[in-house]
Every structure is written in structure tokens, then in C-alpha cells.
Protein backbone atom coordinates (compact mmCIF):
# COMPACT_ATOMS: atom_id res chain seq x y z
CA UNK A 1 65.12 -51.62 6.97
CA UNK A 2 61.49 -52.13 5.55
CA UNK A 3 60.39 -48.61 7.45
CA UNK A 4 63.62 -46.66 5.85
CA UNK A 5 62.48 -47.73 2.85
CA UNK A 6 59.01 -46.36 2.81
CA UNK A 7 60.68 -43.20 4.62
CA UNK A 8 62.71 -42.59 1.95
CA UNK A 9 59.65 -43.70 -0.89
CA UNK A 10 57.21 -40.92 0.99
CA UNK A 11 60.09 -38.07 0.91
CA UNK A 12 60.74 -38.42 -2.75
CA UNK A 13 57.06 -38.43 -3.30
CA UNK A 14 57.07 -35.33 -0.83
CA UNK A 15 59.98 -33.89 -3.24
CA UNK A 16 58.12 -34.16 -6.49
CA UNK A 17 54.82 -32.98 -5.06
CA UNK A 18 56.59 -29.83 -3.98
CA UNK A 19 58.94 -29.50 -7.23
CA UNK A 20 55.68 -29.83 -9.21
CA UNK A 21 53.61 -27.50 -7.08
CA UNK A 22 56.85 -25.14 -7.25
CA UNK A 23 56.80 -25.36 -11.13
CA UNK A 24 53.16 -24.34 -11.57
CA UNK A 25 53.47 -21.31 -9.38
CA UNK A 26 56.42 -20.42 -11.44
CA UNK A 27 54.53 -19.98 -14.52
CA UNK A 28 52.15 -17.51 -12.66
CA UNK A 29 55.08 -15.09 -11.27
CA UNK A 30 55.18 -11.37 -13.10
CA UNK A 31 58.43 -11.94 -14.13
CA UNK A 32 58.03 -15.08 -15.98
CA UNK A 33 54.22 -13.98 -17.35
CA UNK A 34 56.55 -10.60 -18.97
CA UNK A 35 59.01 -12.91 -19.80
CA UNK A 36 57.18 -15.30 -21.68
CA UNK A 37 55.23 -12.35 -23.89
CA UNK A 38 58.24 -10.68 -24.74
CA UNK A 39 59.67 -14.12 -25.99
CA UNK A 40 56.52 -14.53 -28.27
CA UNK A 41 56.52 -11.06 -29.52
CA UNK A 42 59.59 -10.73 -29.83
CA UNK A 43 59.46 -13.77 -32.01
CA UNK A 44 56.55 -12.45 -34.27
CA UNK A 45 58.27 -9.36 -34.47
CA UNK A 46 60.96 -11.11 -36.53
CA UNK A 47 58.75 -13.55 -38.11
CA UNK A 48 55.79 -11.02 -39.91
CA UNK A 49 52.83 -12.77 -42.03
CA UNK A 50 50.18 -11.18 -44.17
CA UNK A 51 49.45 -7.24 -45.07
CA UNK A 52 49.80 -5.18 -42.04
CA UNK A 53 46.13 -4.20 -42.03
CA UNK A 54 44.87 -7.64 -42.38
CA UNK A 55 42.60 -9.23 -39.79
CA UNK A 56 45.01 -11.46 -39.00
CA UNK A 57 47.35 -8.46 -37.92
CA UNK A 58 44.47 -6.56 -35.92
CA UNK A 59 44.29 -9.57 -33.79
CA UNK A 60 48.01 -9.77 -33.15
CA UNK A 61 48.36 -6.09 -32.60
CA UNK A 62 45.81 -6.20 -30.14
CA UNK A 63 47.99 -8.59 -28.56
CA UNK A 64 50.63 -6.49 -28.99
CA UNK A 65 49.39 -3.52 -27.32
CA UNK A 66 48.45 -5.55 -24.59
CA UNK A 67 52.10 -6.54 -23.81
CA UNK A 68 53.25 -3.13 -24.00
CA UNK A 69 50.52 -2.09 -21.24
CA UNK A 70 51.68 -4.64 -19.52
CA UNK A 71 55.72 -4.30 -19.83
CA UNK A 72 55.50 -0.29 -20.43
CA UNK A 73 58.65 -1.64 -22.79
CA UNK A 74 59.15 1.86 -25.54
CA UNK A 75 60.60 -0.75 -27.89
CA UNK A 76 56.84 -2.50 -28.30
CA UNK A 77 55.34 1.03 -28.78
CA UNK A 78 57.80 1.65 -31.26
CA UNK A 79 57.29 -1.39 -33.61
CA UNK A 80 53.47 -0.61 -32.71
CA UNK A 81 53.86 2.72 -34.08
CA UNK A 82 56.08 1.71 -36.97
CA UNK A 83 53.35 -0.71 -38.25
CA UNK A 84 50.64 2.54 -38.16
CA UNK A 85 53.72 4.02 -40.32
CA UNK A 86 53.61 1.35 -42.49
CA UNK A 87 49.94 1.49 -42.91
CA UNK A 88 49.23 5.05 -43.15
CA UNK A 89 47.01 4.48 -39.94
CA UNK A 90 44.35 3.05 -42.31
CA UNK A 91 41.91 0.04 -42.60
CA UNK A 92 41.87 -2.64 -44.75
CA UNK A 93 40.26 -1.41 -48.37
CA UNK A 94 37.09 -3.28 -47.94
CA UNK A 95 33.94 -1.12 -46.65
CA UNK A 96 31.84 -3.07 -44.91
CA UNK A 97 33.89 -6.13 -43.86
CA UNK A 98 34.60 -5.82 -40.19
CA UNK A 99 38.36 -7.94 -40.70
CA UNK A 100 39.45 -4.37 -42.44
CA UNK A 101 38.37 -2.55 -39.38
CA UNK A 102 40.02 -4.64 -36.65
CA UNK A 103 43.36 -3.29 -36.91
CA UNK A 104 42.01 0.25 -36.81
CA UNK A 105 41.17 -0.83 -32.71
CA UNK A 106 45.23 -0.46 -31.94
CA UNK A 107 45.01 2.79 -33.95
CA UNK A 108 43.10 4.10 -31.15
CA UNK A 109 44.62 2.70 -28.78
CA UNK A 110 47.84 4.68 -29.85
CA UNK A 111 45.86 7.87 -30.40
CA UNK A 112 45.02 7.41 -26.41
CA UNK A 113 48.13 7.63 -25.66
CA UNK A 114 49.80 9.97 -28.06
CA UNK A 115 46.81 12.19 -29.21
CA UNK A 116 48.44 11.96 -32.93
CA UNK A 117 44.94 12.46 -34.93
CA UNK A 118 46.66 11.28 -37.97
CA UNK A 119 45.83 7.93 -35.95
CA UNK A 120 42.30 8.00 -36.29
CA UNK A 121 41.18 10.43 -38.77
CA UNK A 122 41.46 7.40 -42.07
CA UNK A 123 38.88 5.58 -40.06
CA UNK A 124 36.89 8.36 -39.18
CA UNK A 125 36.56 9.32 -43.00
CA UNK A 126 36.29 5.50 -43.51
CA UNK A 127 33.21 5.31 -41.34
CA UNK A 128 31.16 8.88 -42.82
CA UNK A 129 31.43 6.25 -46.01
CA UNK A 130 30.42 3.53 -44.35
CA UNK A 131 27.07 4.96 -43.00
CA UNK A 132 26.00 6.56 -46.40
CA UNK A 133 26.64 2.98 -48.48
CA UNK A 134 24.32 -0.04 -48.43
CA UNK A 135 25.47 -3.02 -47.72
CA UNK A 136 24.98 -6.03 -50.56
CA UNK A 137 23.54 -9.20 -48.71
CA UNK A 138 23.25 -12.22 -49.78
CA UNK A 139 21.59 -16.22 -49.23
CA UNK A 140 24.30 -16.71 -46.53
CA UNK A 141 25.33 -13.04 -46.11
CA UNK A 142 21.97 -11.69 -44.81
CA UNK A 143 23.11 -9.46 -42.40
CA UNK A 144 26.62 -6.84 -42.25
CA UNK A 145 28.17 -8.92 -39.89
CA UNK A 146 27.59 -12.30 -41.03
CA UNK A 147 29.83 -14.58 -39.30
CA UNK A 148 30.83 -14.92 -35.76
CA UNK A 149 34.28 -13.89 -35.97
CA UNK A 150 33.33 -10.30 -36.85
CA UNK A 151 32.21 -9.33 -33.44
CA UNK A 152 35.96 -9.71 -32.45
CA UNK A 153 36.58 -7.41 -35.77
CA UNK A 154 34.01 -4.84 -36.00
CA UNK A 155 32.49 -3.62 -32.41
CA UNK A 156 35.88 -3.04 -30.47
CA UNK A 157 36.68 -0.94 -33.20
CA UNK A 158 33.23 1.04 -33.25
CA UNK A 159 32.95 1.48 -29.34
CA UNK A 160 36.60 2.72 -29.07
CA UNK A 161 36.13 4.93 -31.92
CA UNK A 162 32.60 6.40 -30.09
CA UNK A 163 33.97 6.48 -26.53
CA UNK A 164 36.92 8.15 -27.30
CA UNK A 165 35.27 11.00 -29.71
CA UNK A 166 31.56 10.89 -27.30
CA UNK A 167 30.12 10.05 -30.48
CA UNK A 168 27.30 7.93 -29.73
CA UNK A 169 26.57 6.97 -33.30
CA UNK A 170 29.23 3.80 -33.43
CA UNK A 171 28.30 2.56 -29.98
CA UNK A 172 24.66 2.60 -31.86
CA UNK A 173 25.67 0.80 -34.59
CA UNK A 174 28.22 -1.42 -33.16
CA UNK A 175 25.08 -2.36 -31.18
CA UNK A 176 22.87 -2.78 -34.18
CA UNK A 177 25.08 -5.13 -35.73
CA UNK A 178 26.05 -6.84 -32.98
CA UNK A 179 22.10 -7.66 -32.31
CA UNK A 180 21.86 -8.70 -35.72
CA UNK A 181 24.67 -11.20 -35.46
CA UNK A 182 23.75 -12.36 -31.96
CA UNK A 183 20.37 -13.12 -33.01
CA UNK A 184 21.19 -14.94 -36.34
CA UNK A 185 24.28 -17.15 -35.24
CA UNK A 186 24.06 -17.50 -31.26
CA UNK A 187 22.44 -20.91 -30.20
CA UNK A 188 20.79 -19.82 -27.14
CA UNK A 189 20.24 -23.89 -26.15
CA UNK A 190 24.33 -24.90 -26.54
CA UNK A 191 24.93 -21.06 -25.40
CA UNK A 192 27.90 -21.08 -28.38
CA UNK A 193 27.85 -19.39 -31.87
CA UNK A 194 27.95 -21.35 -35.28
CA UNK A 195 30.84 -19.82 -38.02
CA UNK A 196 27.90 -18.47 -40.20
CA UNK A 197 24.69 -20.26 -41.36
CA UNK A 198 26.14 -22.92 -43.54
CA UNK A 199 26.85 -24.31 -39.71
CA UNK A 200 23.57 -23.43 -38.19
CA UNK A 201 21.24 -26.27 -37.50
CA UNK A 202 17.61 -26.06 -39.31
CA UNK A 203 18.53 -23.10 -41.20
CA UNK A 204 15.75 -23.38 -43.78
CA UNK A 205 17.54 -24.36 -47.57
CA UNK A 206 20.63 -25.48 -46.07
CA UNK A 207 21.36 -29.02 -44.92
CA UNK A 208 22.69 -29.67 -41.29
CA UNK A 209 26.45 -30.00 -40.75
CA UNK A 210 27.41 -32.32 -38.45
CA UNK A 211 30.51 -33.85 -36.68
CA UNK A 212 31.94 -37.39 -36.65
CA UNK A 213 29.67 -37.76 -33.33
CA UNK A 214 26.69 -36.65 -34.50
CA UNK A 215 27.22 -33.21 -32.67
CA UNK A 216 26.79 -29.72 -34.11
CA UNK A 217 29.86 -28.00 -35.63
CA UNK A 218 31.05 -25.30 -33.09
CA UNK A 219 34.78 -24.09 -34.14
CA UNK A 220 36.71 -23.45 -31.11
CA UNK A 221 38.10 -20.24 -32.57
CA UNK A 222 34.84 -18.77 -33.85
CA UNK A 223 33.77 -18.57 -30.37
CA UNK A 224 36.76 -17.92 -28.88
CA UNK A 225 37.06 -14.86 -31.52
CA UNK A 226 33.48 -13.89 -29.79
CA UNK A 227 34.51 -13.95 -26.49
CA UNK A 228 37.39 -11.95 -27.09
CA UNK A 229 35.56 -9.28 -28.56
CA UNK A 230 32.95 -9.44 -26.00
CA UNK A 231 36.01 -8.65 -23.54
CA UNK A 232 37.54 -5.84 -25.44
CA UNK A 233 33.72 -4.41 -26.09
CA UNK A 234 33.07 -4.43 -22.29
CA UNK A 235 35.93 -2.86 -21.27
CA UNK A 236 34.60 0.23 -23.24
CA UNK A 237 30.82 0.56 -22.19
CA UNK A 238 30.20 2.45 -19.08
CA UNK A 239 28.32 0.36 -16.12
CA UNK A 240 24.83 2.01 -17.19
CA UNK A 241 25.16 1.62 -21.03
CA UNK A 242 21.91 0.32 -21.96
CA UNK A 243 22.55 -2.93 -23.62
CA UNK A 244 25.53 -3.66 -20.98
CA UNK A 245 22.92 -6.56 -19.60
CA UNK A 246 22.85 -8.09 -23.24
CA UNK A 247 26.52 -8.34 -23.22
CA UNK A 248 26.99 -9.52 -20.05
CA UNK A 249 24.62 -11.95 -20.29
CA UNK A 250 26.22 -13.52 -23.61
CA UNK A 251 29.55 -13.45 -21.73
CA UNK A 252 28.06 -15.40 -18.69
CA UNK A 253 26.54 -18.16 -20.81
CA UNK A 254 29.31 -18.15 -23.12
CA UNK A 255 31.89 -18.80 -20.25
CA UNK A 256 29.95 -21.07 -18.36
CA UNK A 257 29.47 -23.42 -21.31
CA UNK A 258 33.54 -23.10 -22.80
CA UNK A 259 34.69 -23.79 -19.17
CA UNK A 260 32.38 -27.34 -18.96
CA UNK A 261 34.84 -27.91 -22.44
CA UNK A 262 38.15 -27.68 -21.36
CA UNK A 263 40.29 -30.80 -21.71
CA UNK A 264 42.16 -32.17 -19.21
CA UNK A 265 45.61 -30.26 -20.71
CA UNK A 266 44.09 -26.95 -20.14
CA UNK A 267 42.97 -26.76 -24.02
CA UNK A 268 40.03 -26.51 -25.83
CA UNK A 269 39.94 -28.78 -28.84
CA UNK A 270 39.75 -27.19 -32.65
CA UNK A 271 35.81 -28.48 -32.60
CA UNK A 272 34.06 -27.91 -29.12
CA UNK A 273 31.72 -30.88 -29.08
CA UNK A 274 33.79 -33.28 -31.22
CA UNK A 275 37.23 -33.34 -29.05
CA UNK A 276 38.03 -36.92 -29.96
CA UNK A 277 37.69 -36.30 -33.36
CA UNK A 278 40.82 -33.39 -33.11
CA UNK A 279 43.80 -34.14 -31.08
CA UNK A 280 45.96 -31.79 -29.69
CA UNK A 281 44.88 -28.33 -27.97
CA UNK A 282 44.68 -25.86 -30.05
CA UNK A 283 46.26 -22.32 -29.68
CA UNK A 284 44.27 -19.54 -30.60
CA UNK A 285 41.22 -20.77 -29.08
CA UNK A 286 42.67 -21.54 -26.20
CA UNK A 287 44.58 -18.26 -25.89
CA UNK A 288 41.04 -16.14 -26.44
CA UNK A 289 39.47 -18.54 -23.54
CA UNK A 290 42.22 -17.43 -21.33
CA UNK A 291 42.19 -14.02 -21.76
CA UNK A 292 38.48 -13.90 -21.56
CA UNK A 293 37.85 -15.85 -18.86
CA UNK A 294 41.01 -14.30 -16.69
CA UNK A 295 39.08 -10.73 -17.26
CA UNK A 296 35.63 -11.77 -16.25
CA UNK A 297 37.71 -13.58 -13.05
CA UNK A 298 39.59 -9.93 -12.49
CA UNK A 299 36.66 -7.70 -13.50
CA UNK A 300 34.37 -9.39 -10.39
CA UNK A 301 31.95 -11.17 -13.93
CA UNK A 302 32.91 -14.32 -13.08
CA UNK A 303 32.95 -16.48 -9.84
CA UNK A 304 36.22 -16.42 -8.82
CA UNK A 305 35.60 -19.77 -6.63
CA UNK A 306 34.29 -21.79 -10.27
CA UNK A 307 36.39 -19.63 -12.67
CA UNK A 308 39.95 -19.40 -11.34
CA UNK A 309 41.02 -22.86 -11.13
CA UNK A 310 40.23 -22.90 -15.14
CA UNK A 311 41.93 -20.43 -16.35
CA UNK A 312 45.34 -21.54 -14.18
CA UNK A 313 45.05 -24.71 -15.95
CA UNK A 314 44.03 -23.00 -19.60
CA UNK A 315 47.03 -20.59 -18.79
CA UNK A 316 49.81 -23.96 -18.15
CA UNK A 317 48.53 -25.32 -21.11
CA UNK A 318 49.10 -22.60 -23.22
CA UNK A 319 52.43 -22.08 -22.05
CA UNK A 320 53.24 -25.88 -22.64
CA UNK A 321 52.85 -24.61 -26.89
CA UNK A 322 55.47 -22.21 -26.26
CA UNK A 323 58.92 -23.11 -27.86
CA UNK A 324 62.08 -22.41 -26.24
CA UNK A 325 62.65 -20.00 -29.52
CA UNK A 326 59.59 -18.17 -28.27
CA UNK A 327 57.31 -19.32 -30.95
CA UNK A 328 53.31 -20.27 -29.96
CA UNK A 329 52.69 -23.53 -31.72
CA UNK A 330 49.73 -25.78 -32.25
CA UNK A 331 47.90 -22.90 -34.03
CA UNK A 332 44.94 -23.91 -36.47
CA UNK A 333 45.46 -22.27 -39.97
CA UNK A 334 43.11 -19.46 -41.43
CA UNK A 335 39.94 -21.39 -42.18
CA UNK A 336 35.79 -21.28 -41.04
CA UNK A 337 35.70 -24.45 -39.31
CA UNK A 338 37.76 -27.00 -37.03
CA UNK A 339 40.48 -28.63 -39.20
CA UNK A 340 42.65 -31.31 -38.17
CA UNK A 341 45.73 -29.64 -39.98
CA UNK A 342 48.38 -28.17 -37.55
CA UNK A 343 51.14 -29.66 -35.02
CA UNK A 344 53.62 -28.15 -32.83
CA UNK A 345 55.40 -26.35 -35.87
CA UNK A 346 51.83 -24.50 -36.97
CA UNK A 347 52.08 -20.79 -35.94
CA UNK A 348 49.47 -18.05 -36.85
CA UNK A 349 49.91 -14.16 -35.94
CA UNK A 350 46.55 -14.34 -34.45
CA UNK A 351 47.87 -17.46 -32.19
CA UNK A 352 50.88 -14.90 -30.65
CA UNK A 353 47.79 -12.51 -30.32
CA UNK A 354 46.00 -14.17 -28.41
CA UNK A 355 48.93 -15.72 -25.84
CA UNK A 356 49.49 -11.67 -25.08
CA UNK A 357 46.35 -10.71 -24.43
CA UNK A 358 45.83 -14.01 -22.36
CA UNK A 359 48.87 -13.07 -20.63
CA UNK A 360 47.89 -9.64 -20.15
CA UNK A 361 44.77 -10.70 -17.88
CA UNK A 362 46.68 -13.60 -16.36
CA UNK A 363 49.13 -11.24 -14.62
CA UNK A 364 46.29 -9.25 -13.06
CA UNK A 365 45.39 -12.72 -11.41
CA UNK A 366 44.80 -12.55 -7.62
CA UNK A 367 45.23 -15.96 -6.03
């Protein structure tokens, strides 16, 4: 009796093993990647936030185009296309600011495919302007592209514009301000960027931040902002580009660092170093840690051996925020730093964003 016992204790163990192993590889099947983007866009779709040319938008657009690269649907090019309609294919009205540029990287990527110039040509006169007008710094503003998020923002935009037209001018100022940023913000001892230099340590005239731990202040989103536009700006350059190694090199570090900060869900906490201090994974940082690390994994970057096994894991956590309605919850709010003030019910456009363009690099996985 004793030994049918522990017969039938060892095959229900044997059942849940294999229902749980079954499970997981479900969530990395085509069909259910396509299925689970279209369920978030779709839901986006009917659920719009901010001005269409708001940052918030170029992020989620990004996403967007992503998806319909990756499920050829017409329906996503069409609500793609009706939001260029909508905007008059132009940036946001601010010069300088790299969040009024970042929708003008889908622009392109429509232009690609249709060769409409009415796509581009608002941010090609946007950008003669640009280069003629000085830029007004400031104590905390001492550079164009100030704060980390911008080099999701601005360089995407600039190297698609120059590769597209062979005009080596943006790729030389996309580089320019990159360096500039790079060299103000990156910490190049915790390989992570701070927000802006109210964060940065021993920034002369500005007193330390610090978290509940005693650690530096690292937003999860701020870098994961970086790393997607680190992506999207290396899918551009060609293999010889001259500062390819620079970029590279930040992408390396970067990724070695975020994977050693993963939680045990698959998440990455709103502040990297503090993750006691905020509960809960958070979305959009997660969902650019995905997609970023998934395309260094598929582009040969990354070492498939170290690399894979995190983003499967970042990948099941992120689709443990999606609700059944579609909806990508547990998004942090618009702010600069990690905030403590979202739950399942918190959605962002730049959350769905970055769950398609994780997605997008997900289904390219080879196991």
C-alpha cells in the first residue's frame, strides 16, 4: 500500500512538473507571442492618452510598429498611418527637446515602407532649424540632451533620419550628443546612468541623493529608456561606423549589470539598487530590458549561454502584468525617479510600448 502511495505522490509531482514546463513553453510559441501584442495594442488602441506627438506616444508607436513588423496585420499600419494623419507627420513644437523628436522615428519608419515624403519632410525642415539655433543651457541643463531618457528620444530619430537620406550630418550629431550625455550621466563604476545631475553622485553644488539603503538612485526606467535606444540606434549603424565600439561597449556593460538585477519574478524593481524599498515589478522597465536584452541575444551581442535564460524569465514576468482585457499593468507613472505609486490597475502608453517591442525580439528567440 505504502509503495502505491509514493507511486502515485511521484506521478502527480511528474504531472505538475510537466504541466508547468508545458505552460512556460506556451508563452514562447509565435502564436501566443502575436497573440498577446495584438491584445495589448489592441487595447491601447481603444484606450489613447496624451497628444499624439508626445514622448509618451513616440515610445508606444515604436511599439506599435514593431507589432505590425511582426504580425504584417494592414489594420496596425492603418491606425499607424492614421496617427501621422492626425499629426500632420510632425514633431512635438519644442526645438531642441529630444521627447518632440521621438515620435518622428515611426515617421520614418512609414516613409520606408511607403516612400510618402510628406512623412519626413516636417522633420527635415524641423532639423535645418535645429542646427542654425543655440541651445539655452542651464545649472542642471548643461548639455542638449540632459537627461538619460533622451537617448531613447533623440538619436533613433537622427540616425534613421541620416541613414535613410545618406546624410551623414545627423549620424554626426546624434553622435555628438550622445557623447555629451554619455559622458555627463553614465557611471562608468555601477555601469548604469543617473536621471540627470540632481541624481549624480559628487556633482559639485548639488547634494547626493540617496536611497532608503544608502545606495545611489538609479530609476529602472531611465536606464531601461537607454537601453532601448541603444537597441534601436544599433540597428541603424553599419558594422564599420566609427563609434559602433562606443555603443557596443555601453550596451555590454549596461546588460551585464541590469541582468545581475533581475528579481526573482523576472522584473526589475522601479529603483535598481533599492528593490526592497519598491515592491512589485515594474512594467516599462522591465519591458525595455526585454526587448534589449532579447536583441543583443538574437543579434550574436550577447552570450546566448548567460543571456537567454534572463530574458525567458524577464519575458514570463512581463506577461504575468498582462490582464485578460489585454491591458499591461504595473506601469510607473510619468515622473524622473523610482516612485512607489502604481499597482496592477497603473497603465502608461509607454508600458504597452515597451511589451511590443519586447515581444517583437522575443519571437525571434532561438532556443
Amino acid at each position: 500500500m505504502k509503495i502505491i502511495y509514493l507511486i502515485l505522490i511521484f506521478s502527480v509531482l511528474g504531472l505538475c512538473g510537466f504541466s508547468q514546463n508545458n505552460s512556460s513553453e506556451k508563452l514562447f510559441r509565435k502564436a501566443y507571442i502575436k497573440k498577446s501584442m495584438k491584445k495589448a495594442l489592441d487595447w491601447q488602441l481603444e484606450n489613447p492618452k496624451h497628444e499624439l506627438y508626445d514622448w509618451t506616444n513616440g515610445a508606444f508607436y515604436a511599439g506599435v510598429f514593431a507589432a505590425y513588423e511582426t504580425i504584417g496585420s494592414k489594420k496596425i499600419y492603418n491606425a499607424i498611418y492614421e496617427m501621422g494623419e492626425a499629426n500632420h507627420w510632425k514633431p512635438g513644437s519644442r526645438l531642441h527637446h529630444a521627447d518632440d523628436h521621438a515620435i518622428c522615428q515611426t515617421y520614418i519608419d512609414m516613409y520606408r515602407v511607403s516612400g510618402e515624403e510628406k512623412m519626413i519632410s516636417p522633420f527635415v525642415e524641423t532639423m535645418k532649424k535645429f542646427m542654425v539655433t543655440p541651445y539655452q543651457t542651464g545649472d542642471i541643463r548643461k548639455i542638449t540632451w540632459w537627461w538619460c531618457d533622451a537617448l531613447f528620444m533623440g538619436p533613433p530619430a537622427f540616425v534613421k533620419l541620416g541613414v535613410t537620406l545618406n546624410e551623414k550630418k545627423y549620424l554626426d550629431l546624434s553622435d555628438k550628443f550622445f557623447k555629451e550625455c554619455y559622458n555627463m550621466l553614465y557611471d562608468k563604476d555601477g555601469h548604469l546612468y543617473a536621471r540627470d545631475l540632481n541624481y549624480k553622485w559628487n556633482e559639485p553644488g548639488i547634494e547626493s541623493r540617496q536611497e532608503a539603503n544608502g545606495e545611489k538612485i538609479f530609476w529602472s526606467r531611465g536606464n531601461g529608456w537607454v537601453m532601448g535606444g541603444l537597441v534601436r540606434l544599433l540597428k541603424e549603424l553599419p558594422d564599420d561606423y566609427p563609434l559602433r565600439d562606443l555603443y557596443i561597449g555601453n550596451f555590454k556593460e549596461m546588460a551585464e549589470k541590469i541582468a545581475s538585477l533581475q528579481q526573482e519574478d523576472g522584473l526589475w524593481r522601479a529603483s535598481l539598487l533599492d528593490p526592497e524599498s519598491y515592491p512589485g515589478g515594474e512594467g516599462s522597465g522591465s519591458g525595455f530590458y526585454c526587448y534589449a536584452l532579447a536583441w543583443g541575444v538574437n543579434n550574436d551581442i550577447l552570450d546566448k549561454t548567460k543571456y537567454l535564460p534572463v530574458v525567458e524569465k524577464a519575458w514570463q514576468g512581463l506577461v504575468s502584468l498582462q490582464q485578460k482585457n489585454g491591458m499591461v499593468g504595473w506601469v510607473q507613472p510619468i515622473g524622473a525617479d523610482p516612485r512607489k505609486n502604481f499597482s496592477n490597475d497603473s497603465w502608461e502608453v509607454y508600458g504597452t510600448g515597451a511589451f511590443l517591442l519586447a515581444g517583437s525580439e522575443v519571437i525571434k528567440l532561438e532556443k
